[in-house]
PDB file of N, CA and C in Angstrom:
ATOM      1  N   UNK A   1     -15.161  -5.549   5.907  1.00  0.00           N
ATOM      2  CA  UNK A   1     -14.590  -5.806   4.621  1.00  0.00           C
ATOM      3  C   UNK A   1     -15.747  -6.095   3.660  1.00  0.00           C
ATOM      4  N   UNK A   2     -15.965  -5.999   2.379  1.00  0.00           N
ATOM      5  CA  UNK A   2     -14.746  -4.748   1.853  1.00  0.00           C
ATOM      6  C   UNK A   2     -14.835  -3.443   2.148  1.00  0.00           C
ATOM      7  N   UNK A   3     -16.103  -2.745   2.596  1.00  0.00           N
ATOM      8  CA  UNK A   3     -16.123  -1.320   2.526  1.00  0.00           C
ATOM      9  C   UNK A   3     -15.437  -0.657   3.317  1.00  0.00           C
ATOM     10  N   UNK A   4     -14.232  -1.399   3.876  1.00  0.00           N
ATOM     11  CA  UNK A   4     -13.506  -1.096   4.712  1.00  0.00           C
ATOM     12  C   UNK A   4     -12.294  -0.377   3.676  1.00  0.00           C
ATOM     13  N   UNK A   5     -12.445  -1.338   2.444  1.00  0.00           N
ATOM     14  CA  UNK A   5     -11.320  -0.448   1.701  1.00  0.00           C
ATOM     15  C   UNK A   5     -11.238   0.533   0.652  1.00  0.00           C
ATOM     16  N   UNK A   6     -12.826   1.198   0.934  1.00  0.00           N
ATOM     17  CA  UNK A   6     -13.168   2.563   0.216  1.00  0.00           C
ATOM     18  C   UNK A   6     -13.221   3.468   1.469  1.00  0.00           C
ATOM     19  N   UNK A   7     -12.539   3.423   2.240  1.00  0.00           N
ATOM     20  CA  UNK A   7     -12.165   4.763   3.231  1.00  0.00           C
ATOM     21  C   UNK A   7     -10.728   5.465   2.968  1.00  0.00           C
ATOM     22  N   UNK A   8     -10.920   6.525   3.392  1.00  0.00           N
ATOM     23  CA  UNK A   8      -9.548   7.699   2.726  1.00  0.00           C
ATOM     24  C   UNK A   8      -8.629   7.134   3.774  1.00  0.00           C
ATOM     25  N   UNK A   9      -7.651   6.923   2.792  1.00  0.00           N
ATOM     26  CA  UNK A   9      -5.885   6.924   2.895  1.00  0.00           C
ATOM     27  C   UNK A   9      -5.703   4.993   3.139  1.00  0.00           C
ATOM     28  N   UNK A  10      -6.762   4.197   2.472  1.00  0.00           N
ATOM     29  CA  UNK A  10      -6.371   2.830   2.268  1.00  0.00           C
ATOM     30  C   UNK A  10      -6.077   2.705   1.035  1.00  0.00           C
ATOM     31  N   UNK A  11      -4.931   1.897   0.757  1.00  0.00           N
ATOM     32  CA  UNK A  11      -4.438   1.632  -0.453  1.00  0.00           C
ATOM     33  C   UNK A  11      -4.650   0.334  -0.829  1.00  0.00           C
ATOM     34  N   UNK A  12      -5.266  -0.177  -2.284  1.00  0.00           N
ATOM     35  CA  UNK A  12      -5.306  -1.272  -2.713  1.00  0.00           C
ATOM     36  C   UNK A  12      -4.797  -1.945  -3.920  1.00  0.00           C
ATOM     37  N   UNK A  13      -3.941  -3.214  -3.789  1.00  0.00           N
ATOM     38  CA  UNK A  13      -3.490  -3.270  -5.254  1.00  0.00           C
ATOM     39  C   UNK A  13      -3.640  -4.888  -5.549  1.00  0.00           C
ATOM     40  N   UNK A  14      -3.891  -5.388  -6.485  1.00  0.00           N
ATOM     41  CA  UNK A  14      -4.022  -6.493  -6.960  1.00  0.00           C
ATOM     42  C   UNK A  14      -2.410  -6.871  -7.219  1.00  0.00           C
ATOM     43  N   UNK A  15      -2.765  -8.337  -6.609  1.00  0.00           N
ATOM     44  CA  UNK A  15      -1.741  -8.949  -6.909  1.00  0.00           C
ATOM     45  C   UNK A  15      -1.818  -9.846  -7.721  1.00  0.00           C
ATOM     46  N   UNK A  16      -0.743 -10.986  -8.306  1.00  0.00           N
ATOM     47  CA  UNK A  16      -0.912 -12.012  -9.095  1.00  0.00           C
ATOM     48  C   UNK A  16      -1.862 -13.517  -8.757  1.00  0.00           C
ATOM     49  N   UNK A  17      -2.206 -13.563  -9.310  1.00  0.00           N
ATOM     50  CA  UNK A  17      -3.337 -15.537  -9.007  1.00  0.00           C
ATOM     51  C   UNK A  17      -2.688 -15.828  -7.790  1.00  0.00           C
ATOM     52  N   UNK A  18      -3.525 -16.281  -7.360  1.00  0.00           N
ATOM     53  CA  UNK A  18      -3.065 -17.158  -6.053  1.00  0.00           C
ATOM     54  C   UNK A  18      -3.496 -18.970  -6.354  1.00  0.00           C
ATOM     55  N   UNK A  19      -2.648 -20.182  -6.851  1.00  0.00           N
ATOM     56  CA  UNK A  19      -3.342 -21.480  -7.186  1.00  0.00           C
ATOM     57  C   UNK A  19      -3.520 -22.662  -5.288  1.00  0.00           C
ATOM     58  N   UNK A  20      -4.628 -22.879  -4.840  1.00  0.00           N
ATOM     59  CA  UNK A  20      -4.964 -23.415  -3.755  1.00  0.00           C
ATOM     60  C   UNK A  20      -5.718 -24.038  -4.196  1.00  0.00           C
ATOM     61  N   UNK A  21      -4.746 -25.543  -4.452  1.00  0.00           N
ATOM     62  CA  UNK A  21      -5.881 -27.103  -4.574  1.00  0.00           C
ATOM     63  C   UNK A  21      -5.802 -27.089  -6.551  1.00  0.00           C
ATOM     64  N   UNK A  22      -7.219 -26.738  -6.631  1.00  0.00           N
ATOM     65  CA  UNK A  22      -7.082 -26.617  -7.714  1.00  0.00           C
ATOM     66  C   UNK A  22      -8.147 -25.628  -8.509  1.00  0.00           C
ATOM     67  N   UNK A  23      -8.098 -24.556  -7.469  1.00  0.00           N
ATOM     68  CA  UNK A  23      -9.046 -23.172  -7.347  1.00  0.00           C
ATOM     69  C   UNK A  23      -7.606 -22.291  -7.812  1.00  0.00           C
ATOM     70  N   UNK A  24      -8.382 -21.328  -8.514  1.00  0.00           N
ATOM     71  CA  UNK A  24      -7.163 -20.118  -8.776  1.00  0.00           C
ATOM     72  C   UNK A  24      -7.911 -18.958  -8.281  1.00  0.00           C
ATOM     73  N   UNK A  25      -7.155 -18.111  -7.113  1.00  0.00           N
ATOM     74  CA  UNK A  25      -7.995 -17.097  -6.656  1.00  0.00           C
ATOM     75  C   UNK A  25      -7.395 -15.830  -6.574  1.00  0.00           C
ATOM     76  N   UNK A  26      -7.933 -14.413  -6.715  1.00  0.00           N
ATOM     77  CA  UNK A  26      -7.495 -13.334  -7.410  1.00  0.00           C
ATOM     78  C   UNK A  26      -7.393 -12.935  -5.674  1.00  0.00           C
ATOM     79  N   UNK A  27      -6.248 -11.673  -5.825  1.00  0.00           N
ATOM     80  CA  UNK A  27      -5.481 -11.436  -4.468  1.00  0.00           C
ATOM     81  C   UNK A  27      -5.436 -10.196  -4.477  1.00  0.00           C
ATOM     82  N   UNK A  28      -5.762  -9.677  -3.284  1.00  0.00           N
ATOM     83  CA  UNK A  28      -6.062  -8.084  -3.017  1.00  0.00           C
ATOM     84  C   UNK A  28      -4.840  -8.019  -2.040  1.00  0.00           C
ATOM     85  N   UNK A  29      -4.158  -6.888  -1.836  1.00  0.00           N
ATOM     86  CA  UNK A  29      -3.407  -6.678  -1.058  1.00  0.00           C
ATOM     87  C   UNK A  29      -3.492  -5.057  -0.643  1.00  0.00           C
ATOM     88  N   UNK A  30      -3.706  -5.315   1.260  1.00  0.00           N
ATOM     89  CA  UNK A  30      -4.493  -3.688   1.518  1.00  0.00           C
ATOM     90  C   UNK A  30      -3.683  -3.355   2.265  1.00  0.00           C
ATOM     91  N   UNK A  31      -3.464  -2.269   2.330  1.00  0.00           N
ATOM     92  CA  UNK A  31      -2.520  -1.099   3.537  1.00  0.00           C
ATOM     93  C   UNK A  31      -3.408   0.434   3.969  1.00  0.00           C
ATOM     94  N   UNK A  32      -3.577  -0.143   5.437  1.00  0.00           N
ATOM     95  CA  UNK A  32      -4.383   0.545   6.307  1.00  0.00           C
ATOM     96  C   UNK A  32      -4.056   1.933   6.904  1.00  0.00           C
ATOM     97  N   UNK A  33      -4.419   2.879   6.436  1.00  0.00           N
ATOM     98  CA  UNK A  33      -3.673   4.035   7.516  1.00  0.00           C
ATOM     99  C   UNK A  33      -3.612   3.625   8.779  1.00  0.00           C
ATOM    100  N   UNK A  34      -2.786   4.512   9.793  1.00  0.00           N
ATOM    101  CA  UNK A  34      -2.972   4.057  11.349  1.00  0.00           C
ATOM    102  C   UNK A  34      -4.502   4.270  11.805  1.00  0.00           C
ATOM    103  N   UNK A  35      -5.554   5.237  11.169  1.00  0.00           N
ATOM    104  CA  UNK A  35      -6.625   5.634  11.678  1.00  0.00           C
ATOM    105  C   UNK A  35      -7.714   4.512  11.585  1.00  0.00           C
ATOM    106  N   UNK A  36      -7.190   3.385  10.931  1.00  0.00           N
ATOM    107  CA  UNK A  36      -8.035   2.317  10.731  1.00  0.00           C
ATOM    108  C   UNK A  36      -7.414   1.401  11.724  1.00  0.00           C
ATOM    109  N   UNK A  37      -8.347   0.739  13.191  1.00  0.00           N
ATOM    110  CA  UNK A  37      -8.075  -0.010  13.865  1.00  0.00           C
ATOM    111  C   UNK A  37      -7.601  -1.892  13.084  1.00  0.00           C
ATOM    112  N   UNK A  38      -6.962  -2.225  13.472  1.00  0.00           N
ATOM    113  CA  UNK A  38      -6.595  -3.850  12.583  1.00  0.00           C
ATOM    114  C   UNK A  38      -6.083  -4.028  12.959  1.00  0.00           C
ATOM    115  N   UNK A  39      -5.606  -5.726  12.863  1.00  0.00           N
ATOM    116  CA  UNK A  39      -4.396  -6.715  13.364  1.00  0.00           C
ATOM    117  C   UNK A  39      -2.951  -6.107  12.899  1.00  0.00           C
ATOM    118  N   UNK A  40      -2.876  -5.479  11.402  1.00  0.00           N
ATOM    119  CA  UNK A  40      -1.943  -5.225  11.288  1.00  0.00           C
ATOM    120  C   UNK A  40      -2.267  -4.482   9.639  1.00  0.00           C
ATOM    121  N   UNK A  41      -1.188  -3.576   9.490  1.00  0.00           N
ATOM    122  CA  UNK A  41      -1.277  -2.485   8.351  1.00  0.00           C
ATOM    123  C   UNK A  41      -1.677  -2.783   7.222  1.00  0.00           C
ATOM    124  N   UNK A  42      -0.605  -3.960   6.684  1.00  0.00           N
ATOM    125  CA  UNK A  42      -0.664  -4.380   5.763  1.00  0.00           C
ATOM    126  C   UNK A  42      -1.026  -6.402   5.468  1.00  0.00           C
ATOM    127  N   UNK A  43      -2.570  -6.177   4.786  1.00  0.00           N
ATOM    128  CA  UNK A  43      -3.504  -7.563   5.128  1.00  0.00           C
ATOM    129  C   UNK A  43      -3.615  -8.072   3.463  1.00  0.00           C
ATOM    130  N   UNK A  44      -3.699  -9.519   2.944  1.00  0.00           N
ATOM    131  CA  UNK A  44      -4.014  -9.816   2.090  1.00  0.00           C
ATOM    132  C   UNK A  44      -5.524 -10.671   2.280  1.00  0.00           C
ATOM    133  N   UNK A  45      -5.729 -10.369   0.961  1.00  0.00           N
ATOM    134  CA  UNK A  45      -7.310 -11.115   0.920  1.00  0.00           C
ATOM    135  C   UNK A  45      -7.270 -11.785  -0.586  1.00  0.00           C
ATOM    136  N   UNK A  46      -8.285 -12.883  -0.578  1.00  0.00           N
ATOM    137  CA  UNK A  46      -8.375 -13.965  -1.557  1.00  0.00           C
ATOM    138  C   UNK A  46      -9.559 -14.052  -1.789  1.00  0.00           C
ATOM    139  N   UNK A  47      -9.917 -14.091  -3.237  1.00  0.00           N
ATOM    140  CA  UNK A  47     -11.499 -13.894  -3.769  1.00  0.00           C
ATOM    141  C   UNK A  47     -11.432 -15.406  -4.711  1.00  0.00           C
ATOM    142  N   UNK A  48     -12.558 -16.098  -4.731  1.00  0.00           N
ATOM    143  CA  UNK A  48     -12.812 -16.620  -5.663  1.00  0.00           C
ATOM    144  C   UNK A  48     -13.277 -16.263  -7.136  1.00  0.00           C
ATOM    145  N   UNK A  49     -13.548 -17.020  -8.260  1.00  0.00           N
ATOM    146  CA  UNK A  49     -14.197 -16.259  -8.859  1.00  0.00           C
ATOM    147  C   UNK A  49     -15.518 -15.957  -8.722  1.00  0.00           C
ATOM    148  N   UNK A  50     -16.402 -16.394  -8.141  1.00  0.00           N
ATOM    149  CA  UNK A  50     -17.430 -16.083  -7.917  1.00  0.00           C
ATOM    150  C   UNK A  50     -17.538 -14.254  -6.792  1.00  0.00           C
ATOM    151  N   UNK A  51     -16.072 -13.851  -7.051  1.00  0.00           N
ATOM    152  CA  UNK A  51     -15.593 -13.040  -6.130  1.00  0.00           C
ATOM    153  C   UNK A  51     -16.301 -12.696  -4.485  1.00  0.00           C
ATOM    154  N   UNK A  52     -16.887 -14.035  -3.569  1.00  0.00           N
ATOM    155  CA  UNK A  52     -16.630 -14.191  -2.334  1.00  0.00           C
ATOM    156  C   UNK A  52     -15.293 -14.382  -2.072  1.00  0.00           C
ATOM    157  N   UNK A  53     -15.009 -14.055  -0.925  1.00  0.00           N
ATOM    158  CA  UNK A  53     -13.390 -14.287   0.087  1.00  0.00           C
ATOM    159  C   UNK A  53     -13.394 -15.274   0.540  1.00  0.00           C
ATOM    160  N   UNK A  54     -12.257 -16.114   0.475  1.00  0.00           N
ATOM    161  CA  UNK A  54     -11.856 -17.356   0.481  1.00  0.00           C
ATOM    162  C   UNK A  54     -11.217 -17.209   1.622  1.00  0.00           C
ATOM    163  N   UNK A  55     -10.153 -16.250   1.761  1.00  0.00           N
ATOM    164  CA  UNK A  55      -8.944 -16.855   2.684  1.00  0.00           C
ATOM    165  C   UNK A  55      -8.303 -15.212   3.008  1.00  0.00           C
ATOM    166  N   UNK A  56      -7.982 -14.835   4.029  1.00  0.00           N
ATOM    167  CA  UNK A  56      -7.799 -13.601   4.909  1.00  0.00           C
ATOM    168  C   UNK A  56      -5.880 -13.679   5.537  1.00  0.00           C
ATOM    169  N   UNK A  57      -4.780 -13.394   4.614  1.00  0.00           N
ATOM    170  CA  UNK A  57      -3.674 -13.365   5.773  1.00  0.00           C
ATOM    171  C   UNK A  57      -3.603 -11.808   6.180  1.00  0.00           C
ATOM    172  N   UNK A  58      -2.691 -12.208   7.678  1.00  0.00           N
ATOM    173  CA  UNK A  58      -2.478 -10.525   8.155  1.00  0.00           C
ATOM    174  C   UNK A  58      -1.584 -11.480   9.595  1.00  0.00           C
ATOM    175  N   UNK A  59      -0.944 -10.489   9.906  1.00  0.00           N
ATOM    176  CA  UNK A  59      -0.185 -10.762  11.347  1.00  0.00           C
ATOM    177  C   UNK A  59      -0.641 -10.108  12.427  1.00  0.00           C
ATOM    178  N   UNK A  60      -0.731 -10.933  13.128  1.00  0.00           N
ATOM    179  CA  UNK A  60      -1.291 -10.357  14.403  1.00  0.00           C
ATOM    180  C   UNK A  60      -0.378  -9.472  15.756  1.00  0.00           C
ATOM    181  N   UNK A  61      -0.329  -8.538  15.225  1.00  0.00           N
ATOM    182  CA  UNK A  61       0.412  -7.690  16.001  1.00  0.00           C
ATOM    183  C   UNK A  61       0.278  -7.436  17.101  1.00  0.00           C
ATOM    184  N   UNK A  62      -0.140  -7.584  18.000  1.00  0.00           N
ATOM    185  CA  UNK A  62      -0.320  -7.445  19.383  1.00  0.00           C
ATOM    186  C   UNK A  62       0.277  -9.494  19.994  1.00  0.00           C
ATOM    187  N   UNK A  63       0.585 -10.012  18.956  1.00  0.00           N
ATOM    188  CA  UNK A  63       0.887 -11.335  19.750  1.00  0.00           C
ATOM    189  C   UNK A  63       2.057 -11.735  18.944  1.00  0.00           C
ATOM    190  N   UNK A  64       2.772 -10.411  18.745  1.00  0.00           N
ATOM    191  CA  UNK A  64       4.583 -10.707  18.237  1.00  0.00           C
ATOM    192  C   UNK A  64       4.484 -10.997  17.028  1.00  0.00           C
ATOM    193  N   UNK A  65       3.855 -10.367  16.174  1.00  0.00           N
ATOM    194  CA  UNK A  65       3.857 -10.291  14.557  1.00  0.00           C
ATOM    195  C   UNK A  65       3.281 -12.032  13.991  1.00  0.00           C
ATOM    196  N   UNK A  66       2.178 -12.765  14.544  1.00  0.00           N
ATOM    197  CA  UNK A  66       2.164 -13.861  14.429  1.00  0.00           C
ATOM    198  C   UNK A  66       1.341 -13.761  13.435  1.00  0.00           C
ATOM    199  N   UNK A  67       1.888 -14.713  11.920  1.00  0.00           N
ATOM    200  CA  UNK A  67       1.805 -14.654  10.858  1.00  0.00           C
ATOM    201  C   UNK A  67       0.122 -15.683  10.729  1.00  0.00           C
ATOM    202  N   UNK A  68      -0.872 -14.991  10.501  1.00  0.00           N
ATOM    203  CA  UNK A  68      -2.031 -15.963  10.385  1.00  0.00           C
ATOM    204  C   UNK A  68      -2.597 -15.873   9.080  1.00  0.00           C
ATOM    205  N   UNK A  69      -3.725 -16.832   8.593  1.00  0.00           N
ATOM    206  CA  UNK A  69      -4.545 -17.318   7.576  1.00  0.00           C
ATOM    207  C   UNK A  69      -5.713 -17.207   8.120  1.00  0.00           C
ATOM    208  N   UNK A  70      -6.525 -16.834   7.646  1.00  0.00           N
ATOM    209  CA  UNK A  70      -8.282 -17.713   7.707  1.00  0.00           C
ATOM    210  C   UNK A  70      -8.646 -17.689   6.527  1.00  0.00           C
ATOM    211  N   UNK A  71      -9.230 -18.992   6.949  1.00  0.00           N
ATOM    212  CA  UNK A  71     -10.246 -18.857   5.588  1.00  0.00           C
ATOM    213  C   UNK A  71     -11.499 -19.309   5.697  1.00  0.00           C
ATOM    214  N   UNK A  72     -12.624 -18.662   5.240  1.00  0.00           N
ATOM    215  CA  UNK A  72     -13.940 -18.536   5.301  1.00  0.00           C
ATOM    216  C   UNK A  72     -14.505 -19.120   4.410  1.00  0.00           C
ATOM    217  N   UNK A  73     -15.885 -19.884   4.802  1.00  0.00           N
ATOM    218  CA  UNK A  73     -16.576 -20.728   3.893  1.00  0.00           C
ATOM    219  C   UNK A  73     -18.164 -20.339   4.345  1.00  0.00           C
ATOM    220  N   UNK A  74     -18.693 -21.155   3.973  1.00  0.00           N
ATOM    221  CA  UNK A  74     -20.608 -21.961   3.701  1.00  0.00           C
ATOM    222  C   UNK A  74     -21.334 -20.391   3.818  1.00  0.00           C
ATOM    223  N   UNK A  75     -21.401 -19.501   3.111  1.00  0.00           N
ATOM    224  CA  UNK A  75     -21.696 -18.330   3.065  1.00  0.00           C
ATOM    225  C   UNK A  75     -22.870 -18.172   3.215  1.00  0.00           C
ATOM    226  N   UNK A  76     -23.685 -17.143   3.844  1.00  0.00           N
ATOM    227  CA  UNK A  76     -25.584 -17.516   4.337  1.00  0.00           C
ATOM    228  C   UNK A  76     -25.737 -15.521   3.929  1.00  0.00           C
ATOM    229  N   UNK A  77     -26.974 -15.467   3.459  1.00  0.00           N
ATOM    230  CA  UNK A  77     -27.499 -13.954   3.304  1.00  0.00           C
ATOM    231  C   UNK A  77     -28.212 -13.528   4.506  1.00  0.00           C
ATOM    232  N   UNK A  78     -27.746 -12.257   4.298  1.00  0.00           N
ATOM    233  CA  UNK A  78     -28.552 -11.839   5.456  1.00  0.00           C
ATOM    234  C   UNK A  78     -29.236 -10.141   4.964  1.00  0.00           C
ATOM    235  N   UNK A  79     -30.210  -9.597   4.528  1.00  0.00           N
ATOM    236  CA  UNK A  79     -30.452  -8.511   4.274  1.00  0.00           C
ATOM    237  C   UNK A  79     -30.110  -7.954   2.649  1.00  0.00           C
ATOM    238  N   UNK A  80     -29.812  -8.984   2.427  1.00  0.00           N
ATOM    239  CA  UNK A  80     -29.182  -8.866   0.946  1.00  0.00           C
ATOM    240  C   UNK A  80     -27.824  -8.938   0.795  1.00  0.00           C
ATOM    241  N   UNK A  81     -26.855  -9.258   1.783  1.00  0.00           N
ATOM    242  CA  UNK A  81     -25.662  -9.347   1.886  1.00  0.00           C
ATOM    243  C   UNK A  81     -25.019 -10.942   2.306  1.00  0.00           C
ATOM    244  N   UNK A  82     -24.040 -11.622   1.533  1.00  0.00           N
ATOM    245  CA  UNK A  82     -23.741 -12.172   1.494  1.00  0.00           C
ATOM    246  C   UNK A  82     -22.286 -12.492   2.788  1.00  0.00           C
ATOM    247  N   UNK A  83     -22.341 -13.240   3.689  1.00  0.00           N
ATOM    248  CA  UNK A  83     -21.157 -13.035   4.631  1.00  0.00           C
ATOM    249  C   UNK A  83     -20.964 -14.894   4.512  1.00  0.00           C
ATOM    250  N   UNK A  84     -19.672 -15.019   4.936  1.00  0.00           N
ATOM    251  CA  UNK A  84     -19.133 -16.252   5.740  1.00  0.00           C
ATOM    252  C   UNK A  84     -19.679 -16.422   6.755  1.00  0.00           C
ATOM    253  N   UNK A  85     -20.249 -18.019   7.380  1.00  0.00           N
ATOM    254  CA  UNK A  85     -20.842 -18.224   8.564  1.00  0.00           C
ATOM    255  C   UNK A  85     -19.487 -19.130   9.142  1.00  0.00           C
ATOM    256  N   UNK A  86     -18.766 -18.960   8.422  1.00  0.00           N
ATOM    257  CA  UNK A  86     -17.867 -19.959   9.594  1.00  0.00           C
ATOM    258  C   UNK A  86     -16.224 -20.327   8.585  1.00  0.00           C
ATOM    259  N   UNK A  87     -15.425 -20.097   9.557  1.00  0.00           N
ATOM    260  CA  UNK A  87     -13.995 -19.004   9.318  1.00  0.00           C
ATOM    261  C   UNK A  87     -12.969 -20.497   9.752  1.00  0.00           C
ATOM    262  N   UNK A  88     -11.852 -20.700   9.559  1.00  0.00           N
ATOM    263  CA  UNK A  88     -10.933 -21.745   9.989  1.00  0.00           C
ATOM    264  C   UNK A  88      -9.238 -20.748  10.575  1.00  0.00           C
ATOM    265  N   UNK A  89      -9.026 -20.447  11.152  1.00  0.00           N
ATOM    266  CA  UNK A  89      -7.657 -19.775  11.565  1.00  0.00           C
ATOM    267  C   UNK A  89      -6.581 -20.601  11.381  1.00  0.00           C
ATOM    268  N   UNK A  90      -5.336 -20.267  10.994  1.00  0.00           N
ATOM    269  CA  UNK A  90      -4.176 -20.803  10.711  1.00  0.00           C
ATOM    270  C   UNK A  90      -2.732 -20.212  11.070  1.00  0.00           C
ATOM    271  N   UNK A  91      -1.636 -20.777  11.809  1.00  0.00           N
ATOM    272  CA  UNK A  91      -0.945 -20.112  11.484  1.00  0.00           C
ATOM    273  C   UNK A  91       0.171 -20.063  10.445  1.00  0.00           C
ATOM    274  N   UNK A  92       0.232 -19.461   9.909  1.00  0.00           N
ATOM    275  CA  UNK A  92       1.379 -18.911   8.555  1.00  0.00           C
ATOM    276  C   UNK A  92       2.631 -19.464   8.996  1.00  0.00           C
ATOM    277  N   UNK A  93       3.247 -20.245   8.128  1.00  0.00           N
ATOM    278  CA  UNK A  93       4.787 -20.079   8.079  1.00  0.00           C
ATOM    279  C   UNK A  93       5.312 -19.585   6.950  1.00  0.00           C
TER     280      UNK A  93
END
């Protein structure tokens, strides 16, 4: 992610603010062809404004559609690229 969602036949659409705490964070919502391996088709993602990813839902399909969260923090460079060093899992109700 993201260049996962400039491959042919992924669809992406912005959704409305997302308010968590007292952060407002802009919301991607992706749908995967089948040719793209994933937890599940259709995944949302959460950007700050500093547009790093905050927070990752998607269901985990192979363990009965189990509705999860992560969310990713303390971000470290590596090569010129910016990643999360360390992720929190949740499950969704």
């Amino acid at each position: 992610m993201p260049f996962l969602f400039t491959l042919p036949g992924v669809k992406v659409e912005e959704l409305p603010p997302w308010e968590e705490g007292d952060q407002q964070w802009r919301r991607l919502r992706v749908n995967f062809p089948d040719s793209v391996a994933t937890h599940c088709s259709t995944q949302d993602f959460y950007f700050g404004e500093d547009f790093l990813l905050r927070r990752h839902d998607y269901c985990v399909d192979v363990s009965g559609t189990l509705p999860a969260a992560q969310y990713v923090h303390d971000y470290i460079e590596a090569d010129g690229l910016r990643m999360p060093s360390k992720r929190r899992a949740y499950r969704r109700d």
